[in-house]
Protein backbone atom coordinates (compact mmCIF):
# COMPACT_ATOMS: atom_id res chain seq x y z
CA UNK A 1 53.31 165.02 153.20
CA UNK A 2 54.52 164.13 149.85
CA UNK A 3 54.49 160.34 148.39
CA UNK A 4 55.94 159.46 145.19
CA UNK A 5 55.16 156.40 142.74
CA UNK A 6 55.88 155.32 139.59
CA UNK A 7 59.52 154.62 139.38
CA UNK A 8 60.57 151.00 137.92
CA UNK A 9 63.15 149.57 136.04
CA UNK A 10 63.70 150.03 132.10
CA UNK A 11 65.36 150.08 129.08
CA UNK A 12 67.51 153.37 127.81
CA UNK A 13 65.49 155.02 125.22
CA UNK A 14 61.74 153.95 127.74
CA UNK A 15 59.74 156.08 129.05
CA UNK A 16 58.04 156.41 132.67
CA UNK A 17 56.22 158.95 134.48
CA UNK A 18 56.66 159.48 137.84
CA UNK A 19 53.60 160.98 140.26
CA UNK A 20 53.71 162.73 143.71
CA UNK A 21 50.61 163.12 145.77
CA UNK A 22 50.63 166.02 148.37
CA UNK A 23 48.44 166.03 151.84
CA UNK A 24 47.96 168.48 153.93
CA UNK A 25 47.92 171.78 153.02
CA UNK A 26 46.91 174.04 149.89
CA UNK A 27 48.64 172.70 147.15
CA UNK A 28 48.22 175.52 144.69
CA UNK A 29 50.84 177.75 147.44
CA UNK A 30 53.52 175.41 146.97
CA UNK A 31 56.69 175.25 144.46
CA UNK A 32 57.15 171.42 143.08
CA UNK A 33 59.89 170.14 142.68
CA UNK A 34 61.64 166.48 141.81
CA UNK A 35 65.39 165.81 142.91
CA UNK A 36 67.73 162.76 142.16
CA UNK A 37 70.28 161.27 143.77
CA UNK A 38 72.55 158.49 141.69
CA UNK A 39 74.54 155.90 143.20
CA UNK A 40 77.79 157.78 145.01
CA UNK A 41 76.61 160.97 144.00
CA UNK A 42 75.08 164.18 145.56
CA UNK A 43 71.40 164.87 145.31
CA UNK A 44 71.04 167.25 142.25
CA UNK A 45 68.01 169.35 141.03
CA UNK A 46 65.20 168.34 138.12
CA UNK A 47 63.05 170.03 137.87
CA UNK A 48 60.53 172.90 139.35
CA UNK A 49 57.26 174.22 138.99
CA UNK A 50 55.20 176.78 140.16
CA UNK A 51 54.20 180.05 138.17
CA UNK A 52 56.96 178.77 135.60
CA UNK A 53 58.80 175.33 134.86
CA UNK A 54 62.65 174.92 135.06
CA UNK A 55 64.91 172.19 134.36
CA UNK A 56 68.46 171.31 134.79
CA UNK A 57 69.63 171.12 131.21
CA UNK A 58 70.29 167.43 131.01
CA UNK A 59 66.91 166.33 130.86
CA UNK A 60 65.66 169.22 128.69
CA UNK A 61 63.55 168.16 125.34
CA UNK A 62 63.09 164.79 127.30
CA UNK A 63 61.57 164.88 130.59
CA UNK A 64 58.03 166.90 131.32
CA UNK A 65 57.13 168.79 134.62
CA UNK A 66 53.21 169.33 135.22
CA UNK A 67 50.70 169.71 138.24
CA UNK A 68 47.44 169.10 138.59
CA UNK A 69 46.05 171.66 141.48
CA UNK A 70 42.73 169.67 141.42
CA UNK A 71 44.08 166.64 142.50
CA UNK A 72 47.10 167.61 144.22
CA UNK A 73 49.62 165.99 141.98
CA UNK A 74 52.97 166.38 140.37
CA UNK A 75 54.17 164.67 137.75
CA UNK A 76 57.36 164.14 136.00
CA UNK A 77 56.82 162.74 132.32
CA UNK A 78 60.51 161.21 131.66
CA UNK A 79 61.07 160.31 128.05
CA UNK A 80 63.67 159.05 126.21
CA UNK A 81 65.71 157.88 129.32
CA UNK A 82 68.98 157.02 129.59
CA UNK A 83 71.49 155.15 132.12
CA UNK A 84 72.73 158.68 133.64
CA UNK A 85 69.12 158.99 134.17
CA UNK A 86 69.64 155.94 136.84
CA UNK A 87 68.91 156.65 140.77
CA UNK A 88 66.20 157.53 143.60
CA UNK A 89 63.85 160.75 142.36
CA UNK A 90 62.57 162.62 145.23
CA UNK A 91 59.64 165.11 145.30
CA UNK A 92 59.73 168.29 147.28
CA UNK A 93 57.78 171.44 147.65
CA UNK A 94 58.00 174.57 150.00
CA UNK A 95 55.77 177.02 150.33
CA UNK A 96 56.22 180.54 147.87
CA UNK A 97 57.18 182.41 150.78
CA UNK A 98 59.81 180.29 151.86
CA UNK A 99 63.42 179.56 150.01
CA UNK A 100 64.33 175.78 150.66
CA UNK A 101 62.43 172.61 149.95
CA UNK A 102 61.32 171.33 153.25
CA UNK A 103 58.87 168.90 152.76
CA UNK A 104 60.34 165.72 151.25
CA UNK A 105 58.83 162.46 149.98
CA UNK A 106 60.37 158.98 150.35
CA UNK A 107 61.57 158.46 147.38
CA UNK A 108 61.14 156.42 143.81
CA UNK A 109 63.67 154.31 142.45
CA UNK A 110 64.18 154.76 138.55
CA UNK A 111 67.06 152.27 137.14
CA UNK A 112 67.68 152.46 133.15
CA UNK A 113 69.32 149.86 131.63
CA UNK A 114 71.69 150.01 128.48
C-alpha cells in the first residue's frame, strides 16, 4: 500500500515536498514513481526512481526525486512551482520485474496559485 501526504495549496514560485509511505513488502525491490493528473487532463508521468532518477522535462532543475529504503519513503522535493504545476500527484511503484505501476496511492492535492 502506498499513502501520500504533503500536498497543500501555494503560491507560484513556493515550494512543497510531497512524501509517500509504502507497507507491505520490500521496498528496496520496487521502482517509485509520482504521477499527476490536472483538472480535464490525462494522468501524465513525474518522475521515477530506482537504480537511476528520471523526470519528464517540465519539472527538470525544479522538482527533486529521492527514497529513503530505511524508512520506506519517497519523496518528491517540488521547488519553484508554478500554476501548470496545479492537480492531484499520485505515487506508484511496481516491482523491478514487472513493467506497469500497479500499486497506487490515493492521491495528494497540490494547487499553485498565480
Amino acid at each position: 500500500q502506498l499513502q501520500a501526504s504533503g500536498g497543500g495549496l501555494v503560491q507560484a514560485g513556493d515550494s512543497l515536498r510531497l512524501s509517500c509511505a509504502f507497507s507491505g513488502q520490500t521496498f528496496g525491490n520496487y521502482v517509485m514513481a509520482w504521477f499527476r493528473q490536472a483538472p480535464g487532463k490525462d494522468r501524465e508521468f513525474v518522475a521515477s526512481i530506482f537504480w537511476r532518477t528520471e523526470y519528464t522535462d517540465s519539472v527538470k532543475g525544479r522538482f527533486t526525486l529521492s527514497r529513503d529504503n530505511a524508512k520506506k519513503t519517497l519523496y518528491l522535493q517540488m521547488n519553484s512551482l508554478k500554476p501548470e504545476d496545479t492537480g492531484i500527484y499520485y505515487c506508484a511503484a511496481h516491482h523491478r520485474a514487472a513493467d506497469d505501476y500497479n500499486i497506487w496511492g490515493q492521491g495528494t492535492q497540490v494547487t499553485v496559485s498565480s
